[in-house]
Structures are given as structure tokens and as C-alpha cells.
N, C-alpha and C. Protein backbone atom coordinates (compact mmCIF):
# COMPACT_ATOMS: atom_id res chain seq x y z
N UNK A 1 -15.57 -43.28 -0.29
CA UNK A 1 -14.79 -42.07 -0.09
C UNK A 1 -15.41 -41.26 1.04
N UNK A 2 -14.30 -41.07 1.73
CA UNK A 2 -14.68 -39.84 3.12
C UNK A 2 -14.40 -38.58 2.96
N UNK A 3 -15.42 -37.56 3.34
CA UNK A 3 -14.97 -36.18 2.85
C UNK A 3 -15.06 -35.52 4.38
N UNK A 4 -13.93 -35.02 4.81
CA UNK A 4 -13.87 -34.00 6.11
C UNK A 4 -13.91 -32.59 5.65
N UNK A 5 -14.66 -31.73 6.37
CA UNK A 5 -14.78 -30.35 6.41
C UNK A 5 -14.24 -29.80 7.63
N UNK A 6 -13.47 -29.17 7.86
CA UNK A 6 -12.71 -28.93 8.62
C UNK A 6 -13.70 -26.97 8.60
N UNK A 7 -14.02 -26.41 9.73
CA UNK A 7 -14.37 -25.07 9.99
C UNK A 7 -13.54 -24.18 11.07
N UNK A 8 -12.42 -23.97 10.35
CA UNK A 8 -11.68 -22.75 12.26
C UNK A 8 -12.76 -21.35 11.90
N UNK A 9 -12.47 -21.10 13.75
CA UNK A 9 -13.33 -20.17 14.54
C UNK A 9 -12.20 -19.31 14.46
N UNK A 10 -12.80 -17.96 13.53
CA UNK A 10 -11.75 -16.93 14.07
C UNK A 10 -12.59 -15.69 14.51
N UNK A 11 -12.39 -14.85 15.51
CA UNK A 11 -13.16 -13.38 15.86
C UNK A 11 -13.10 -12.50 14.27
N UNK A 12 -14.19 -12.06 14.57
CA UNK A 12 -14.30 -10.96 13.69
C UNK A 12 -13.36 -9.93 13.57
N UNK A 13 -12.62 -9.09 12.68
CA UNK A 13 -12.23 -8.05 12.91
C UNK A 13 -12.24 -7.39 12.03
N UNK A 14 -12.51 -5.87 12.50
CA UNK A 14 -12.89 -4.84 11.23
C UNK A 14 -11.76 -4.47 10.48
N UNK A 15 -11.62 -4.63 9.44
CA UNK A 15 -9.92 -3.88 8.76
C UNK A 15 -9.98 -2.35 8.83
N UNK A 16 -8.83 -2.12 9.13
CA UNK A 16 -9.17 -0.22 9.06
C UNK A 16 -9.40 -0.01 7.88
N UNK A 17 -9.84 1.06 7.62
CA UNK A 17 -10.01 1.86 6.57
C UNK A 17 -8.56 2.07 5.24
N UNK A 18 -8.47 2.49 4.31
CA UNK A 18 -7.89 2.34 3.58
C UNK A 18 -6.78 3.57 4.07
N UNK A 19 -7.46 4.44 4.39
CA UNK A 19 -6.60 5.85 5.21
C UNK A 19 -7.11 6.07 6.44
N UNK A 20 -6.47 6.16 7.30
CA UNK A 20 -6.55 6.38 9.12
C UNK A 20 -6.84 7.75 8.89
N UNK A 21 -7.65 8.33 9.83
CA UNK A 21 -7.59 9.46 10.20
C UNK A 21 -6.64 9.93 10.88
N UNK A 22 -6.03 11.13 10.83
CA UNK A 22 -5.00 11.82 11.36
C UNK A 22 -5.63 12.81 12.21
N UNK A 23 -5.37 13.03 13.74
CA UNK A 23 -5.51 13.52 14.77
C UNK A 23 -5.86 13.29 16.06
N UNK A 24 -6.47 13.94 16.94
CA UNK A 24 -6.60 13.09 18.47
C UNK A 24 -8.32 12.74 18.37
N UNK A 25 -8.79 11.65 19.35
CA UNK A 25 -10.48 11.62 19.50
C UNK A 25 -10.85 12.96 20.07
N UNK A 26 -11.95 13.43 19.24
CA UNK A 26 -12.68 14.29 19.91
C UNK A 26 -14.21 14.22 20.64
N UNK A 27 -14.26 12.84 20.52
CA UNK A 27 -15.76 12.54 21.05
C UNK A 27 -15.46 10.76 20.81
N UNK A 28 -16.32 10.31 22.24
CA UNK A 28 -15.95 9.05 22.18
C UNK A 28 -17.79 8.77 22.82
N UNK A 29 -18.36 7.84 21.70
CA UNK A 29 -19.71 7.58 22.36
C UNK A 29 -20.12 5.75 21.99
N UNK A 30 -20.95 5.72 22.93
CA UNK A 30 -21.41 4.36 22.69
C UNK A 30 -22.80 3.90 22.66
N UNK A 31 -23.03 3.27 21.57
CA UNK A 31 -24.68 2.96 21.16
C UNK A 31 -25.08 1.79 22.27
N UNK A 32 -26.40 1.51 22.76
CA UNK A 32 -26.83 0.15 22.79
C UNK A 32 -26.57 -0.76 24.19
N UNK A 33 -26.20 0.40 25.06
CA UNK A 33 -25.97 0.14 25.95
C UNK A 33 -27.28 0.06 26.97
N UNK A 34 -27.80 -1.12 26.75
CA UNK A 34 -29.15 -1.34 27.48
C UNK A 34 -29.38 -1.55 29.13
N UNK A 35 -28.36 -2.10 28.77
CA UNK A 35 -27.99 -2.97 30.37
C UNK A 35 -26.95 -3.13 31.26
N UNK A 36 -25.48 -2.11 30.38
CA UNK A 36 -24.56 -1.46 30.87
C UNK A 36 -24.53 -0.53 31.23
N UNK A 37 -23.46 -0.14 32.09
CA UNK A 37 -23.22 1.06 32.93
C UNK A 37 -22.12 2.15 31.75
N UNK A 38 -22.52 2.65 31.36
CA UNK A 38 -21.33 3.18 30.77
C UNK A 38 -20.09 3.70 31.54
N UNK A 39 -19.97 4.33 32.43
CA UNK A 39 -19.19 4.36 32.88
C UNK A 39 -17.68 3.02 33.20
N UNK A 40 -18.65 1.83 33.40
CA UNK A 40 -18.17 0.43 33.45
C UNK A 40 -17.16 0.62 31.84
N UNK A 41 -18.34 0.70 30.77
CA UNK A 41 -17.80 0.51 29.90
C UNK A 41 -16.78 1.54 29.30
N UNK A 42 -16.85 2.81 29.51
CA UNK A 42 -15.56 3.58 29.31
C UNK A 42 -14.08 3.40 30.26
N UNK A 43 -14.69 2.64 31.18
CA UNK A 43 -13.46 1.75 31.91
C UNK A 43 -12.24 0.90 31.66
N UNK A 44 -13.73 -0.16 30.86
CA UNK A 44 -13.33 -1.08 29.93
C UNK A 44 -11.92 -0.89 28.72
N UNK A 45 -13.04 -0.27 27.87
CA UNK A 45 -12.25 0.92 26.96
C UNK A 45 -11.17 1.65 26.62
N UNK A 46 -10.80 2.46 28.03
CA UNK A 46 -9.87 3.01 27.72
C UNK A 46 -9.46 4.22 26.87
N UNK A 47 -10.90 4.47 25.93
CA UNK A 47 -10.30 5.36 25.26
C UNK A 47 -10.93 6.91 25.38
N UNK A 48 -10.47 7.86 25.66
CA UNK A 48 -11.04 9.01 25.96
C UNK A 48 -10.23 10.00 24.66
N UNK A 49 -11.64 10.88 25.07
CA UNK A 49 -11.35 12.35 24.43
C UNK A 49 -10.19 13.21 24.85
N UNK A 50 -9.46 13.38 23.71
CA UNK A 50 -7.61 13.66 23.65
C UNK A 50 -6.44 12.52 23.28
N UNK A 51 -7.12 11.64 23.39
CA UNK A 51 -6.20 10.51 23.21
C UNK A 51 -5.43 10.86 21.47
N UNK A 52 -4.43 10.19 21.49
CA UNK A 52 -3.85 10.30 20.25
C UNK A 52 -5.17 9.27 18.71
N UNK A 53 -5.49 9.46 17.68
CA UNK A 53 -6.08 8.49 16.94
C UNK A 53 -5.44 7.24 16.64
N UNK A 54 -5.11 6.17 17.44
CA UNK A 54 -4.90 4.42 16.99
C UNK A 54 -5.61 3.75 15.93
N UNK A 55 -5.99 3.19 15.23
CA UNK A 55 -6.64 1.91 14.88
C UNK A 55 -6.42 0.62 15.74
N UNK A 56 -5.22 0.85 16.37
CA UNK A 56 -4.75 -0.33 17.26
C UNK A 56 -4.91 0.03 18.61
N UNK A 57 -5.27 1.08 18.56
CA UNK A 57 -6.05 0.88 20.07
C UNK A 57 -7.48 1.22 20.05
N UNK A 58 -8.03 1.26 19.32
CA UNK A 58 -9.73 1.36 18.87
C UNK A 58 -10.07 -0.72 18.97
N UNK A 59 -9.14 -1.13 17.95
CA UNK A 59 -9.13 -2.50 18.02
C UNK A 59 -8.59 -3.44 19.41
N UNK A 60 -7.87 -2.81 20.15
CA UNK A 60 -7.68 -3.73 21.51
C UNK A 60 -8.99 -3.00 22.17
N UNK A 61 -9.50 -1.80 22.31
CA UNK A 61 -10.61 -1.47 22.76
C UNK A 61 -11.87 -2.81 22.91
N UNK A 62 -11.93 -2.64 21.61
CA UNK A 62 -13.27 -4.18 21.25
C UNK A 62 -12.93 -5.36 21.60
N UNK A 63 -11.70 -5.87 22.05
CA UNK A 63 -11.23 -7.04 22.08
C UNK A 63 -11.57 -6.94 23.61
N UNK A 64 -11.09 -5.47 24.44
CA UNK A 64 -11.49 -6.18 26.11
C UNK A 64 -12.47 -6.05 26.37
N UNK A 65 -13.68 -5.26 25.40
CA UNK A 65 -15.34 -5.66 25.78
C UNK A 65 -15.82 -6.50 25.74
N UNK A 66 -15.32 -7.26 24.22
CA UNK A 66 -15.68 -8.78 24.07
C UNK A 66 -15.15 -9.78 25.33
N UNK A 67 -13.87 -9.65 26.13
CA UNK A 67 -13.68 -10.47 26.57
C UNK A 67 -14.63 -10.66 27.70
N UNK A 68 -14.96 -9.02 28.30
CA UNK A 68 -16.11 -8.81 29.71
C UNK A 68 -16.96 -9.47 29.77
N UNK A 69 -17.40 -10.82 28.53
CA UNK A 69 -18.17 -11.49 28.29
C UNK A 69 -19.98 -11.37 28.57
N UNK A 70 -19.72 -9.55 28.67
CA UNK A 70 -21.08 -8.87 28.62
C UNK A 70 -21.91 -8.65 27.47
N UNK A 71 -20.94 -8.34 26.50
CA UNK A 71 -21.50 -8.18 24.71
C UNK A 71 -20.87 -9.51 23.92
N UNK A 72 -22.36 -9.52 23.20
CA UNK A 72 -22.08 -10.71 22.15
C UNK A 72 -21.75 -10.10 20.99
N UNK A 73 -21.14 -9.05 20.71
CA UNK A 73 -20.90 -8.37 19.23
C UNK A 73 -20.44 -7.29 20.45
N UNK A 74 -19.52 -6.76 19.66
CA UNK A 74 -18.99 -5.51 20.02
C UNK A 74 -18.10 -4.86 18.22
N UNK A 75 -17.99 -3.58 18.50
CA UNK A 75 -17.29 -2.34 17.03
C UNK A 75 -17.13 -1.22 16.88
N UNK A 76 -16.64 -0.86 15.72
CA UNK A 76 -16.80 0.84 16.25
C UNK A 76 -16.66 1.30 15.04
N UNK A 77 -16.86 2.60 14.91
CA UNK A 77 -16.99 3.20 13.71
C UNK A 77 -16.29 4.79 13.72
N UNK A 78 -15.72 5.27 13.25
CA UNK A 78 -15.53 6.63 13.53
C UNK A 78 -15.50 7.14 12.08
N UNK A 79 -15.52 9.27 12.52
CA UNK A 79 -16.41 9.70 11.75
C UNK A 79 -15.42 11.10 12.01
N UNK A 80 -15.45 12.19 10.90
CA UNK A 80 -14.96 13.28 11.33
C UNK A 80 -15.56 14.18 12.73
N UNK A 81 -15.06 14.71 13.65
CA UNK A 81 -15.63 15.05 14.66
C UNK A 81 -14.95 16.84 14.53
N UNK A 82 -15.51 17.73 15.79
CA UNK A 82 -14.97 18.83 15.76
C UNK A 82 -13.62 19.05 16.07
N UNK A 83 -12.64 19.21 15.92
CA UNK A 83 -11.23 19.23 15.91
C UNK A 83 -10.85 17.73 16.29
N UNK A 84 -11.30 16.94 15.48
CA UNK A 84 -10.30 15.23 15.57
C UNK A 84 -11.53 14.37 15.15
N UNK A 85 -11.46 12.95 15.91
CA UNK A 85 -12.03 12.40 15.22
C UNK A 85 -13.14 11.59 16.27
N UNK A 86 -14.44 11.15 15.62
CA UNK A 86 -15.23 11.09 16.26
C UNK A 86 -15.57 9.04 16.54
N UNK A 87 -15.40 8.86 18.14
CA UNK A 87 -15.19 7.33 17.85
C UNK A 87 -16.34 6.88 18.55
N UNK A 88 -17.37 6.09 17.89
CA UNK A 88 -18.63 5.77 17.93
C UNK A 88 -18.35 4.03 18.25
N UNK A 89 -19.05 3.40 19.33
CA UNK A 89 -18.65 2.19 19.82
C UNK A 89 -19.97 1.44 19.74
């Protein structure tokens, strides 16, 4: 008897939260940036302070850092901020 294990490759992805925050970013920051330019990377990104709050665009966010094939892990986390919400990368 032959036994195959079959393994698909899928990207990681964070599920949102159970409840989205409601309002615009009020702070958009990024950890760990050793060897990036941030500026590069708020390029990347896309997402600035005022923007409306997405989950779906927080999540295409990480998808075109990962693709810059600069970060081997990329995420984000957000947090209540002063009038909106605070998006930590």
C-alpha cells in the first residue's frame, strides 16, 4: 500500500476581527523597518492618515509588501487611536 500526502501552499491571512472598527485611520505606523525606507514603504501601502477604515484595504496593503519581495512576513494590527483608528504595520 502507497500513501500520498498531498501539502497546498496557501499565504497567511489574518481574519478580521469579529467587529471592524468604525471610523477613518488616525495614525498609520510601521515596526521593524531595519533596512527599509519608510517612505518606500508608505508608498507601497497606500494607506494614510484620513483614509476611510477597510479591513480590505489594510489586507491588500500586506499583500503588495509581500509581493516587493523585501519582507518575508509582513501584518498589521490596529488599535483605538485619537479620533479613529490606529493602524500599526
Amino acid at each position: 500500500m502507497v500513501s500520498l500526502t498531498v501539502v497546498l501552499w496557501a499565504p497567511v491571512v489574518r481574519l478580521a476581527a469579529q467587529e471592524e472598527p468604525a471610523g477613518t485611520i488616525s495614525e498609520v505606523e510601521f515596526i521593524g523597518l531595519d533596512r527599509t525606507d519608510e517612505v518606500y514603504v508608505r508608498d507601497v501601502v497606500r494607506v494614510k492618515v484620513g483614509d476611510r477604515f477597510e479591513v480590505a484595504s489594510l489586507e491588500a496593503a500586506v499583500a503588495r509588501l509581500l509581493r516587493t519581495g523585501r519582507f518575508f512576513s509582513a501584518s498589521y494590527d490596529t488599535q483605538p487611536g485619537d479620533g479613529g483608528v490606529r493602524v500599526v504595520f
